[in-house]
C-alpha atoms as a PDB file:
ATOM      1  CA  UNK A   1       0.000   0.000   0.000  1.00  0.00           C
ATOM      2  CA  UNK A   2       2.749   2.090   0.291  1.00  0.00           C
ATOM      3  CA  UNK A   3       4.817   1.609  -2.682  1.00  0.00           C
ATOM      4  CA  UNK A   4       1.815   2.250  -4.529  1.00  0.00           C
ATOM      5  CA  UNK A   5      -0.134   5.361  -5.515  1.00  0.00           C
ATOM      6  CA  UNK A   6      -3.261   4.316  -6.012  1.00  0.00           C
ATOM      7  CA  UNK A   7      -6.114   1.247  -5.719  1.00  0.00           C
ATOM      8  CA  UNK A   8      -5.386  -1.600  -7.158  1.00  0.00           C
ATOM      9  CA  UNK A   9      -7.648  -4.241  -9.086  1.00  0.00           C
ATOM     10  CA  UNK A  10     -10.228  -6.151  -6.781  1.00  0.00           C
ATOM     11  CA  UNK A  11      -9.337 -10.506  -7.131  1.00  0.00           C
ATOM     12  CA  UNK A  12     -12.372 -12.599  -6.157  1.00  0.00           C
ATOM     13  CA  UNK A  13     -12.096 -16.379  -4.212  1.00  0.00           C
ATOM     14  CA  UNK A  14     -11.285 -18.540  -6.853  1.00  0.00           C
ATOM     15  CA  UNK A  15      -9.984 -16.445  -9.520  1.00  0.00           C
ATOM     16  CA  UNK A  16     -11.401 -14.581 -12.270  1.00  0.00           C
ATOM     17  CA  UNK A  17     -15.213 -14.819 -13.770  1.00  0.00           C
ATOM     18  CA  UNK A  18     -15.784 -15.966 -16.830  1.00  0.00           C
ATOM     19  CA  UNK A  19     -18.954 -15.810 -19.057  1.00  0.00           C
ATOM     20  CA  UNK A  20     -20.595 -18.928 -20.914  1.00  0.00           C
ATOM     21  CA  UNK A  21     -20.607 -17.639 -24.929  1.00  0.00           C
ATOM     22  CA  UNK A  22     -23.710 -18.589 -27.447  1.00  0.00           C
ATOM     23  CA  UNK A  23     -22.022 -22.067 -28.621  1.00  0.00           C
ATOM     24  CA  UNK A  24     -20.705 -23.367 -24.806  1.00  0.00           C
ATOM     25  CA  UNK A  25     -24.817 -22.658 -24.479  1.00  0.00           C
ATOM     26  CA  UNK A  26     -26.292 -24.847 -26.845  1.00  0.00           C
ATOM     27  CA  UNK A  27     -24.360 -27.572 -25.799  1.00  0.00           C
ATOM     28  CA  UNK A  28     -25.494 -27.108 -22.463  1.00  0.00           C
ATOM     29  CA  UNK A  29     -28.902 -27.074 -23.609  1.00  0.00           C
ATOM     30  CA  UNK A  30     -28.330 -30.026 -26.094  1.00  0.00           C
ATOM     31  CA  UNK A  31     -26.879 -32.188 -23.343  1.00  0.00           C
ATOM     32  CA  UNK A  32     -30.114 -31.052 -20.525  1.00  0.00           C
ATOM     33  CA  UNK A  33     -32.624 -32.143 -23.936  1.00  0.00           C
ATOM     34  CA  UNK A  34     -30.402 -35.396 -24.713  1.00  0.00           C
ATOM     35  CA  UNK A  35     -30.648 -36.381 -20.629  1.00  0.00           C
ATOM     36  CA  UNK A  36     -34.307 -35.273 -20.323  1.00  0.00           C
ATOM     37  CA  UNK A  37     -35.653 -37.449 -22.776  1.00  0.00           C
ATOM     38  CA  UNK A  38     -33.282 -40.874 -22.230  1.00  0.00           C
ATOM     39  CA  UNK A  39     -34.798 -43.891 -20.709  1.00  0.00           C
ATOM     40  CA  UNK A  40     -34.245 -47.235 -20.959  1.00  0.00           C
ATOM     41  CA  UNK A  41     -35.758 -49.727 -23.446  1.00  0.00           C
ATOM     42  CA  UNK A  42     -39.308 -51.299 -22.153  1.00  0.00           C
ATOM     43  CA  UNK A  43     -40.527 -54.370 -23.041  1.00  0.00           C
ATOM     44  CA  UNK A  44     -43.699 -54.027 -25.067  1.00  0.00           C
ATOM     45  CA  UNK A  45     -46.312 -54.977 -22.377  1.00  0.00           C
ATOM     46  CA  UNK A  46     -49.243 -53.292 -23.559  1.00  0.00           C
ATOM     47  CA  UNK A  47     -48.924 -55.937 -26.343  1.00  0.00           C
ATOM     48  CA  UNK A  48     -49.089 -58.652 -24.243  1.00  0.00           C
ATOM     49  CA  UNK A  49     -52.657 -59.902 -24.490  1.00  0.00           C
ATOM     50  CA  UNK A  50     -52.132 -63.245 -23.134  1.00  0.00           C
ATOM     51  CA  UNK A  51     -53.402 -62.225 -19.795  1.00  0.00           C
ATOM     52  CA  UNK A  52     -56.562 -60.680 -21.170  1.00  0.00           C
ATOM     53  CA  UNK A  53     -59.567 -62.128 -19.549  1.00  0.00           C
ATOM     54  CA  UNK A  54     -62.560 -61.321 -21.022  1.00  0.00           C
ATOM     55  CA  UNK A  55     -65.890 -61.847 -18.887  1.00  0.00           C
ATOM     56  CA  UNK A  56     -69.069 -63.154 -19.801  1.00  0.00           C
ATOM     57  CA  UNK A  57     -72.166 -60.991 -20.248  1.00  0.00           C
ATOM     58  CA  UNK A  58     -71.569 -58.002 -18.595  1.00  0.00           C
ATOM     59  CA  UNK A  59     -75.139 -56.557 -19.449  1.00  0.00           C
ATOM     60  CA  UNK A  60     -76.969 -55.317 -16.403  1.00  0.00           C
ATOM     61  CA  UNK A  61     -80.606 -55.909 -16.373  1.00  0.00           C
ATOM     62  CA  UNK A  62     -83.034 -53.483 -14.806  1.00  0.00           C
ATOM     63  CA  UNK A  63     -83.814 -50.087 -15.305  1.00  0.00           C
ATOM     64  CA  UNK A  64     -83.678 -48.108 -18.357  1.00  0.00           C
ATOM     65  CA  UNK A  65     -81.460 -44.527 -19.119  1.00  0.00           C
ATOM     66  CA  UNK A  66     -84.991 -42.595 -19.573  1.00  0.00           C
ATOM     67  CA  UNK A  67     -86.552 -44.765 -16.724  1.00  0.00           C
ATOM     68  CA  UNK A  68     -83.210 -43.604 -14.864  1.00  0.00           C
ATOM     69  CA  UNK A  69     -83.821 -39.913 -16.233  1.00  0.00           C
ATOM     70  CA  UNK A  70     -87.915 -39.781 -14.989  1.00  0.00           C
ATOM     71  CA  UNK A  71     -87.482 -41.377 -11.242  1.00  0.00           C
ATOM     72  CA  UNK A  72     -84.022 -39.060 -10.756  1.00  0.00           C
ATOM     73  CA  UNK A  73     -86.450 -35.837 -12.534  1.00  0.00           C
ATOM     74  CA  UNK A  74     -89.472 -36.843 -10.193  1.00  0.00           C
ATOM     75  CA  UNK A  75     -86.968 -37.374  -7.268  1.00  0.00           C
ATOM     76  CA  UNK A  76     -83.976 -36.637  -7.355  1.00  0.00           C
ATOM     77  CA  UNK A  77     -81.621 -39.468  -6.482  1.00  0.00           C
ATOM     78  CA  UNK A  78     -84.065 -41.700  -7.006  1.00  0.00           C
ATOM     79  CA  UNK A  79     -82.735 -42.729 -10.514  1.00  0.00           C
ATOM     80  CA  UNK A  80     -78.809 -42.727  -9.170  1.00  0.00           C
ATOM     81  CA  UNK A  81     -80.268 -45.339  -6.266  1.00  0.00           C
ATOM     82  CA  UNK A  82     -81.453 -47.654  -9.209  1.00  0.00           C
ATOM     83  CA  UNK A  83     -78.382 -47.623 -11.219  1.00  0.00           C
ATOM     84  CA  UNK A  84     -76.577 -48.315  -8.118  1.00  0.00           C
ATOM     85  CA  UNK A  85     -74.992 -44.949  -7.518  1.00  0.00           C
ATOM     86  CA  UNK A  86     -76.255 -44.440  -3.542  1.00  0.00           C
ATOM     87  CA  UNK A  87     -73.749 -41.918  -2.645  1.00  0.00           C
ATOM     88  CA  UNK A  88     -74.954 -39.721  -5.756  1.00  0.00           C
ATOM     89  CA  UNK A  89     -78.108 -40.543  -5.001  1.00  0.00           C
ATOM     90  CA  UNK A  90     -77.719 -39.159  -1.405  1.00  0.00           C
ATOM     91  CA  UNK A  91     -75.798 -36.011  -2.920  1.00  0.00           C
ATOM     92  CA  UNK A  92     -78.517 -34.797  -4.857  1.00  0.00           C
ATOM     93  CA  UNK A  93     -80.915 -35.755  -2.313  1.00  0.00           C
ATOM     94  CA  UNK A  94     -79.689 -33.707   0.224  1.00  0.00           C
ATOM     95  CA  UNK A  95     -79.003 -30.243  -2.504  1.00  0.00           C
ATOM     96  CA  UNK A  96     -82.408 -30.941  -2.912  1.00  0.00           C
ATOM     97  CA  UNK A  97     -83.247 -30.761   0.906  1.00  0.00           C
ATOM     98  CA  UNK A  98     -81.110 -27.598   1.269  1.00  0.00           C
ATOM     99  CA  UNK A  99     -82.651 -25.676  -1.815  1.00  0.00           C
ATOM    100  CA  UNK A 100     -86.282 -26.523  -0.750  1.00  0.00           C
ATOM    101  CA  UNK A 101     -86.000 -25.414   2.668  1.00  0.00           C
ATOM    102  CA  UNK A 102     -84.153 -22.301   1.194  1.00  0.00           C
ATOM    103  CA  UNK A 103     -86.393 -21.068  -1.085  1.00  0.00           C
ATOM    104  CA  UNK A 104     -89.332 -21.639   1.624  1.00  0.00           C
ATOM    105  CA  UNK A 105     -87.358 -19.438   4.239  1.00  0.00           C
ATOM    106  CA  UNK A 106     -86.599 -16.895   1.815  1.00  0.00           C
ATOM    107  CA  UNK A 107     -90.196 -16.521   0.886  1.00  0.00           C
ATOM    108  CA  UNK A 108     -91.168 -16.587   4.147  1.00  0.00           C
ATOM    109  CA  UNK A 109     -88.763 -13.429   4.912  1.00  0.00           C
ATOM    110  CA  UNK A 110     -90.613 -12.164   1.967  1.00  0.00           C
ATOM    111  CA  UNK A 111     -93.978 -12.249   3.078  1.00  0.00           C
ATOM    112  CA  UNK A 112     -92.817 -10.564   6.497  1.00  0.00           C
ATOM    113  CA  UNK A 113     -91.206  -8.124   4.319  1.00  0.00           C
ATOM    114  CA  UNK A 114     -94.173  -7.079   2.441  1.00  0.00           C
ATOM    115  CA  UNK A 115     -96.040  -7.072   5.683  1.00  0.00           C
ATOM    116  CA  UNK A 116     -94.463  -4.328   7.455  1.00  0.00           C
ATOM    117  CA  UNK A 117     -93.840  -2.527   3.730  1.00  0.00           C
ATOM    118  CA  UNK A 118     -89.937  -2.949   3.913  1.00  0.00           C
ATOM    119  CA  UNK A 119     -87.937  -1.459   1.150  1.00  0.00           C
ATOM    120  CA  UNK A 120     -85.561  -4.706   0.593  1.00  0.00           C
ATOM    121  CA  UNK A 121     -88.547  -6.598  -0.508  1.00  0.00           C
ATOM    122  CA  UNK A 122     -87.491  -6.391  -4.158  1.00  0.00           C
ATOM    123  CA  UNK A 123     -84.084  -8.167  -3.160  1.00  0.00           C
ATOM    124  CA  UNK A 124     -85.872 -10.667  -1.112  1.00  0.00           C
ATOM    125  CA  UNK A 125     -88.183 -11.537  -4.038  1.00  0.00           C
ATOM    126  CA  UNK A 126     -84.987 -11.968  -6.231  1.00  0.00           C
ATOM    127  CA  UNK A 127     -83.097 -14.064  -3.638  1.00  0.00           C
ATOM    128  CA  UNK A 128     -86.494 -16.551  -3.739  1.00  0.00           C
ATOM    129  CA  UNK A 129     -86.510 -16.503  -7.529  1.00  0.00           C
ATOM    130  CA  UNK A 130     -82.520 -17.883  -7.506  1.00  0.00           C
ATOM    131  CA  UNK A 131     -82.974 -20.705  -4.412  1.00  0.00           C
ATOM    132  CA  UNK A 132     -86.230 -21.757  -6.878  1.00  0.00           C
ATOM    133  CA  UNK A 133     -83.991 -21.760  -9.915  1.00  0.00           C
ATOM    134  CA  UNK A 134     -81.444 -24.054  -8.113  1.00  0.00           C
ATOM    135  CA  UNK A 135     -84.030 -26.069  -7.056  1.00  0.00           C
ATOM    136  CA  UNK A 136     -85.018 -26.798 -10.494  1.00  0.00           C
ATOM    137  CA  UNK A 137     -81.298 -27.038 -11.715  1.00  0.00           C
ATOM    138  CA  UNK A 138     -81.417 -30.009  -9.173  1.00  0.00           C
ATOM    139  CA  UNK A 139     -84.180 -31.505 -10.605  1.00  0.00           C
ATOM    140  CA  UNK A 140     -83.124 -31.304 -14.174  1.00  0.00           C
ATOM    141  CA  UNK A 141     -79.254 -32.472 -13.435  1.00  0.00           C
ATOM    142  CA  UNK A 142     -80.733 -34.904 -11.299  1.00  0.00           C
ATOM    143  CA  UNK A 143     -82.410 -36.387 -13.905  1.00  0.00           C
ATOM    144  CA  UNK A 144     -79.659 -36.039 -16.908  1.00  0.00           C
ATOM    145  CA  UNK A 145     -77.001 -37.726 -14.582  1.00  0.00           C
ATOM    146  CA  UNK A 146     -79.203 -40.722 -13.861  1.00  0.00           C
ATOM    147  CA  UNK A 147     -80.011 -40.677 -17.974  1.00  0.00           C
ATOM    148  CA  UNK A 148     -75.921 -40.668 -18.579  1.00  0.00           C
ATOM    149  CA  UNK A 149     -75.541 -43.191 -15.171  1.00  0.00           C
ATOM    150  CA  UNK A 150     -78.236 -45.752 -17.044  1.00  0.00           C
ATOM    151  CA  UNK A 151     -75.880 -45.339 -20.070  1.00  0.00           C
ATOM    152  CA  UNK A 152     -72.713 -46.304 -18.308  1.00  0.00           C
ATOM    153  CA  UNK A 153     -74.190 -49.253 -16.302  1.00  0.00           C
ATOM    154  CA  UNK A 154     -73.192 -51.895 -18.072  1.00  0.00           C
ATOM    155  CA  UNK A 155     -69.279 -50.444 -18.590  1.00  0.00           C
ATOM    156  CA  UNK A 156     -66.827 -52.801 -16.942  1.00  0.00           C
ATOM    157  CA  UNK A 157     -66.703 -52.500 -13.193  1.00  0.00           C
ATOM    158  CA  UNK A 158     -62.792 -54.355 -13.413  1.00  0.00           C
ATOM    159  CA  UNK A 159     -60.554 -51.920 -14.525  1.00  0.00           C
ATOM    160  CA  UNK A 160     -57.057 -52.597 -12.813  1.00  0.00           C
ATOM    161  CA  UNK A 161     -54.291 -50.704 -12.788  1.00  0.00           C
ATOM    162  CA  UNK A 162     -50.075 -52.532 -11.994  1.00  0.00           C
ATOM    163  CA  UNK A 163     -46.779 -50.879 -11.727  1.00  0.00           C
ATOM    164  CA  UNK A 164     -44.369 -51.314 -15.259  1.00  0.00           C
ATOM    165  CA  UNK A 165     -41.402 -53.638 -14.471  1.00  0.00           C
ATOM    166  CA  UNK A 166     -38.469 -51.969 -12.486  1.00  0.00           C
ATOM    167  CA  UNK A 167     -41.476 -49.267 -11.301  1.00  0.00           C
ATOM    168  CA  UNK A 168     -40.937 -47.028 -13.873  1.00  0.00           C
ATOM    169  CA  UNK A 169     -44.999 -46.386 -14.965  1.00  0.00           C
ATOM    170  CA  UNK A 170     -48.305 -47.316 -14.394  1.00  0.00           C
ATOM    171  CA  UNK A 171     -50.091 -49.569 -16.362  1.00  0.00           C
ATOM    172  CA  UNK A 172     -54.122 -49.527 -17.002  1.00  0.00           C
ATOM    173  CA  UNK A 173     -55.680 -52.171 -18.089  1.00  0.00           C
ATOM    174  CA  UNK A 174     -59.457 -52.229 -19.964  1.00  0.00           C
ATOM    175  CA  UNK A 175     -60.896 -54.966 -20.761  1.00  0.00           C
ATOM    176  CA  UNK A 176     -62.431 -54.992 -23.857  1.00  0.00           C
ATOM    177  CA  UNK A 177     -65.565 -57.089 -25.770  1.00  0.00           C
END
């Protein structure tokens, strides 16, 4: 510092920086690409149909998809109960409790709102009209999911699904007629 008039040039741990150019780069990126998309060979097991078993009639008897569709639109969950869809069944069921009891509370609040000549009775009204609209909604999606449910009845319960060899994958197996 003393034979010297002046600062001299900073050094960093491990010497001097350097930048990576355009072509050091793309060979970077080639060799990420070339890694990425390696694996190793797999035996052709989706090929393999000797373990295929197919089963015998598979067709459910019992109710129809528009049968389905009228007991599910009359009551809904009805129809999902018959194509042996409980939990469904249950789901709609219960929307169906909630949106009934709704829409009579709401008009209800209505009527007590027209009594004593309240100026939120116009939003009350409205708030009726939508719990009735959802009620409906239930009714009518009720009724096209038991429709699509009487549709899909007779698809195979037995779909399985196994691990590739050396674990690699999943495999999913569907039978087929």
């Amino acid at each position: 510092m003393h034979g010297r008039a002046g600062a001299g040039t900073t050094e960093r741990a491990g010497g001097a920086m350097r930048r990576l150019g355009g072509w050091a780069v793309w060979r970077l990126g080639a060799a990420c690409v070339i890694l990425l998309t390696a694996k190793p060979p797999n035996r052709l097991t989706a090929q393999d149909t000797s373990h295929i078993i197919f089963p015998g009639d598979t067709m459910h008897r019992g109710v129809r998809p528009m049968g389905a569709f009228w007991r599910s639109f009359l009551l809904p969950g009805w129809g999902q109960a018959v194509t042996g869809r409980p939990v469904t069944g249950s789901a709609f069921v219960a929307w169906e409790g909630i949106t009934a009891m709704m829409t009579l509370k709401a008009q209800q609040e209505a009527n007590y709102l027209k009594e004593i000549h309240s100026t939120s009775l116009k939003l009350k009204r409205q708030e009726v009209q939508d719990w009735l609209v959802l009620w409906i909604f239930n009714h009518l999606f009720s009724g096209a999911e038991a429709y699509v449910s009487g549709h899909l009845r007779d698809f195979p319960p037995d779909l399985k699904m196994r691990a590739l060899p050396n674990g690699r994958g999943i495999s999913i197996s569907i039978p087929l007629r």
